[in-house]
Every structure is written in C-alpha cells, then in structure tokens.
Protein backbone atom coordinates (compact mmCIF):
# COMPACT_ATOMS: atom_id res chain seq x y z
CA UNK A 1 0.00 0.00 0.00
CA UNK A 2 1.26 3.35 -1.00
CA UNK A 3 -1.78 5.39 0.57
CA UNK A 4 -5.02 4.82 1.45
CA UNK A 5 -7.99 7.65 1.92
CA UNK A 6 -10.81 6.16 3.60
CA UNK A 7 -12.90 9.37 3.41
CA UNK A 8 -12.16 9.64 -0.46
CA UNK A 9 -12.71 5.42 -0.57
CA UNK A 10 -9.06 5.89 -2.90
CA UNK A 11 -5.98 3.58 -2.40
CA UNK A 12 -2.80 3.54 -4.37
CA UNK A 13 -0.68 0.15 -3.97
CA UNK A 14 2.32 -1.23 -5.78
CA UNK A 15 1.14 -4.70 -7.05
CA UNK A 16 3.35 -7.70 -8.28
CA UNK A 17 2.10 -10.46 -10.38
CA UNK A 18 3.89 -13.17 -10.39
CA UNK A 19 5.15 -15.20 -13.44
CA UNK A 20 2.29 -16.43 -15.14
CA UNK A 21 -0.49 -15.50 -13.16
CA UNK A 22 -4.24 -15.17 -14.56
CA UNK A 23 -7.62 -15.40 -13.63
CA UNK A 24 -10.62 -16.77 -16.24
CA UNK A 25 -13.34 -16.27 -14.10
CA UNK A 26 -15.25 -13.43 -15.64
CA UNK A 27 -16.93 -11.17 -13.64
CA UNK A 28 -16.93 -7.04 -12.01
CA UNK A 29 -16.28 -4.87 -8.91
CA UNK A 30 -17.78 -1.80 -8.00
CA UNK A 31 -13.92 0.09 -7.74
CA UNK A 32 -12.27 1.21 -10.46
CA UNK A 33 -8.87 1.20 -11.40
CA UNK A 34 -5.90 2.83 -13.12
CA UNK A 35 -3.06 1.07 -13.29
CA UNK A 36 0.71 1.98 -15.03
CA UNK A 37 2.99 -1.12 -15.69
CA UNK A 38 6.19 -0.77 -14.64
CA UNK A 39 7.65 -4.49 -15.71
CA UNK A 40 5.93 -7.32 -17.83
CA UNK A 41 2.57 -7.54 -19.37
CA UNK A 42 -1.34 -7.37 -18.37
CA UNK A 43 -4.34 -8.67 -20.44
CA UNK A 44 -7.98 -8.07 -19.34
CA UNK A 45 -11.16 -8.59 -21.09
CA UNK A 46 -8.98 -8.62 -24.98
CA UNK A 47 -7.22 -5.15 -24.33
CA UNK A 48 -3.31 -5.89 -23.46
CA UNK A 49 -1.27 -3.17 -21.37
CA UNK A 50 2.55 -3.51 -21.32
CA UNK A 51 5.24 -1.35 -20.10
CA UNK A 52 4.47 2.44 -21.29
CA UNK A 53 1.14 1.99 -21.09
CA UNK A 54 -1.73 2.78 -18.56
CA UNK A 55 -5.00 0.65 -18.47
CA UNK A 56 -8.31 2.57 -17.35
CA UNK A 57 -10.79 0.14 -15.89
CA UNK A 58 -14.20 2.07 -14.92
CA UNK A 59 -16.13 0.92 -11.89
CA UNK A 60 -18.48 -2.82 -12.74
CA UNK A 61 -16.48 -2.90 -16.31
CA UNK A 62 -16.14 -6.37 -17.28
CA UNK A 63 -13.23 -8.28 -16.10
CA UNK A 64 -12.47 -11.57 -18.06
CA UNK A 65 -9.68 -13.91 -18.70
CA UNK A 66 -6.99 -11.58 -17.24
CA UNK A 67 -3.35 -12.53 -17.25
CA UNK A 68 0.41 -11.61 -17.00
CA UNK A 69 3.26 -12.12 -19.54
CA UNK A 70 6.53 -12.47 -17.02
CA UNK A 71 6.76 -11.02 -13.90
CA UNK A 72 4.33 -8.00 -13.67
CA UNK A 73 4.37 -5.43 -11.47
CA UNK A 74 2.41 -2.18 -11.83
CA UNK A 75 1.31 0.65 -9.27
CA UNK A 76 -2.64 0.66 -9.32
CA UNK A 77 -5.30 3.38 -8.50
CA UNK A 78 -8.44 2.64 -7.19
CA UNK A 79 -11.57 4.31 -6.62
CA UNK A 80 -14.27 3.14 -4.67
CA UNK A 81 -15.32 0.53 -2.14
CA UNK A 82 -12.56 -2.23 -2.18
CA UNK A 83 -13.64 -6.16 -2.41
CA UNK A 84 -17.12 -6.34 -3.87
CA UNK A 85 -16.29 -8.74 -6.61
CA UNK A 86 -19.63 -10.54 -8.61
CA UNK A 87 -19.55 -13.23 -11.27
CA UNK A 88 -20.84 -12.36 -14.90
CA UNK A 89 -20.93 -8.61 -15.89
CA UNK A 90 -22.94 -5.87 -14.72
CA UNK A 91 -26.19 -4.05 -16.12
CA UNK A 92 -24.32 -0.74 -15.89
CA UNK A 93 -20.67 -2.12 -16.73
CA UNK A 94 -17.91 0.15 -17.06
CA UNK A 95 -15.28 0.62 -19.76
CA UNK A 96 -11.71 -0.81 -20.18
CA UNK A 97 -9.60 1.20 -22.21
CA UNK A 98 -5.60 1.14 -22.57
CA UNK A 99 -3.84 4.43 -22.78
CA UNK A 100 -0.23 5.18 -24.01
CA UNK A 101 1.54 7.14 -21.95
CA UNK A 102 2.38 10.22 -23.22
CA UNK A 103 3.15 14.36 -22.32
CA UNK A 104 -0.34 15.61 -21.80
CA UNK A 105 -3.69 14.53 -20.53
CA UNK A 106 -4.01 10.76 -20.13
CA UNK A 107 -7.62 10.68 -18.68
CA UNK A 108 -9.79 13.23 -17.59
CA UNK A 109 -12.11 13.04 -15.14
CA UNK A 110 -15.45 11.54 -14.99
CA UNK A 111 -16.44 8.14 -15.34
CA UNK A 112 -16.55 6.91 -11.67
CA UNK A 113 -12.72 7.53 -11.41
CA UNK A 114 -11.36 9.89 -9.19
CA UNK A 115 -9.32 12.87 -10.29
CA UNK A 116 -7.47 12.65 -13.57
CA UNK A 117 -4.20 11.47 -15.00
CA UNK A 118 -1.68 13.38 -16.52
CA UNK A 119 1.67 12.50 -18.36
CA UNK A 120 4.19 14.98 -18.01
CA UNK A 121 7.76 15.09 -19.97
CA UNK A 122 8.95 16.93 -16.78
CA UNK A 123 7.30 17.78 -13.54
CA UNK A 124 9.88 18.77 -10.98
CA UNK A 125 9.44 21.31 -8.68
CA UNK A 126 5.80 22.12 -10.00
CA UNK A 127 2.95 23.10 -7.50
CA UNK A 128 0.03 21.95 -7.70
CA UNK A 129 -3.41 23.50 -6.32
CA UNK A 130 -4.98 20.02 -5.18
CA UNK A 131 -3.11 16.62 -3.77
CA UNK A 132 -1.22 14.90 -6.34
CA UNK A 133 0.40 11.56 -6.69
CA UNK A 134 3.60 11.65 -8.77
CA UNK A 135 4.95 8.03 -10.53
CA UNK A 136 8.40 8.29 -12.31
CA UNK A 137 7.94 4.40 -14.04
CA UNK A 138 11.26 4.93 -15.37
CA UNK A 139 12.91 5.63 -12.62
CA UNK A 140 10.57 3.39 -10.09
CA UNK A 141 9.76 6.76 -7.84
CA UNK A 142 6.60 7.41 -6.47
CA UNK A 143 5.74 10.28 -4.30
CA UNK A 144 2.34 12.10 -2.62
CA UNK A 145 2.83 15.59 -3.28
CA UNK A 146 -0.08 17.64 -1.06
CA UNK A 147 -1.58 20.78 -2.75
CA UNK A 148 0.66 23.94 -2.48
CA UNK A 149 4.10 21.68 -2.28
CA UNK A 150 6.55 21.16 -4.79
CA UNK A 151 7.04 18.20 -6.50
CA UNK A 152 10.63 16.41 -6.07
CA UNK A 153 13.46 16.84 -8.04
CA UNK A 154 12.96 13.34 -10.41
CA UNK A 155 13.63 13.72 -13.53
CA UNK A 156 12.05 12.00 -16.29
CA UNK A 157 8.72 11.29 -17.89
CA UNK A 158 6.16 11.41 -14.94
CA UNK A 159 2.81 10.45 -14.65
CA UNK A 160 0.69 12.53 -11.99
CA UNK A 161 -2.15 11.91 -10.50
CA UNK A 162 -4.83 14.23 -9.08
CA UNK A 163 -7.33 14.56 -6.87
C-alpha cells in the first residue's frame, strides 16, 4: 500500500504479479482502477497493457480472462469501495480502455474515477493547487505531493495523479 484515503474510498498500492499469473473467471467490482505497468505484461477482457502503457478500468467494467506475460508489477489506483467482486458482468458495466503514456492529458475526469491522470515530460518542482500523486515508471519513484508543495526533483517522464 502506498496510501489509502478512507474518506475519499481511494488507495494507491504497488502490485506484483507473479510469473504467469491469470484469472478466467469473468466477472466485475464496484472500484475502479488505473493502473501503469512498470515491468511485464497485463491482459484483461482482450485489451493488453505492457510497459508504457496505462489501463483505465471504470467501476463494474467487465473483467475476463486476465493474465500476465513475465513477472508484472504495476502501481494501481483505485476508486471506490474495495472487495465487492460478482460473477458475470454488470447491467451498468464500465469501460476498459488502454492508454499510451504520453506528455499531456491521459484521462480526464469523470467516469466513476477519481481525479485525472496526466503525463508529463517533466514535472519537478511544479505546485500543484490540489493533492497529487507523482509516478516516475522509469525511474521506479513514487511520491504524494499535497496541494501547495513542490514536487521532487525526479527527472524523467512522470505520470501525476490528481485529486
């Protein structure tokens, strides 16, 4: 776990696959989820996500035969009640939709996520007027950045983030 905010129902965790991992039950869960690969490969529901790449999963989207290629780990967003997993998909499922990751907006906000994402060539030392969550995937650096602070000195392509 990276941070949790109860009161926003948000949590931001660093998760590791391991080798060959996969799940073919299909099925949905009211959170949704953001997440940035940082090593290996994801596939959910047909839409693959590798390294460089961010995959947008709106809340009760369908999740089906999901799997890794090599050891995957990725840092993950969620927002919304954890746990809450049913079988089959949802009347009012959600959207999965892979993003590459790229300087300027990734995803703004709406759909039942919280805040947006943003890919930025270079971020350092920025303020922001709202909390922020910085990832470097490049450099493996993650930071929480509150409103009004400046964000560290990383350099490299970042994604941030907001709240």
């Amino acid at each position: 776990m990276l941070r949790m905010d109860a009161d926003a129902g948000t949590r931001s965790c660093v998760v590791a696959f391991p080798e060959g991992w996969e799940r073919a039950v299909t099925g949905n869960q009211p959170a949704g989820e953001e997440m940035v690969l940082l090593s290996g490969g994801l596939t959910m529901s047909g839409h693959a996500v590798a390294v460089g790449e961010a995959l947008i999963v709106e809340p009760r989207a369908t999740r089906a035969a999901t799997s890794t290629t090599g050891a995957t780990a990725a840092v993950v967003w969620f927002s919304g009640p954890g746990g809450g997993w049913a079988d089959g998909e949802a009347d009012d499922a959600g959207t999965v939709t892979v993003l590459g990751l790229a300087d300027g907006e990734l995803r703004a906000p709406g759909a039942g996520l919280v805040g947006s994402l943003l890919g930025r060539d270079a971020v350092a030392g920025e303020v922001f007027d709202t909390d922020v969550e910085v990832l470097w995937p490049q450099a493996r650096r993650w930071a929480f950045v509150p409103a009004g602070a400046p964000v560290p000195e990383v350099d490299g392509f970042a994604v941030v983030h907001t709240y």
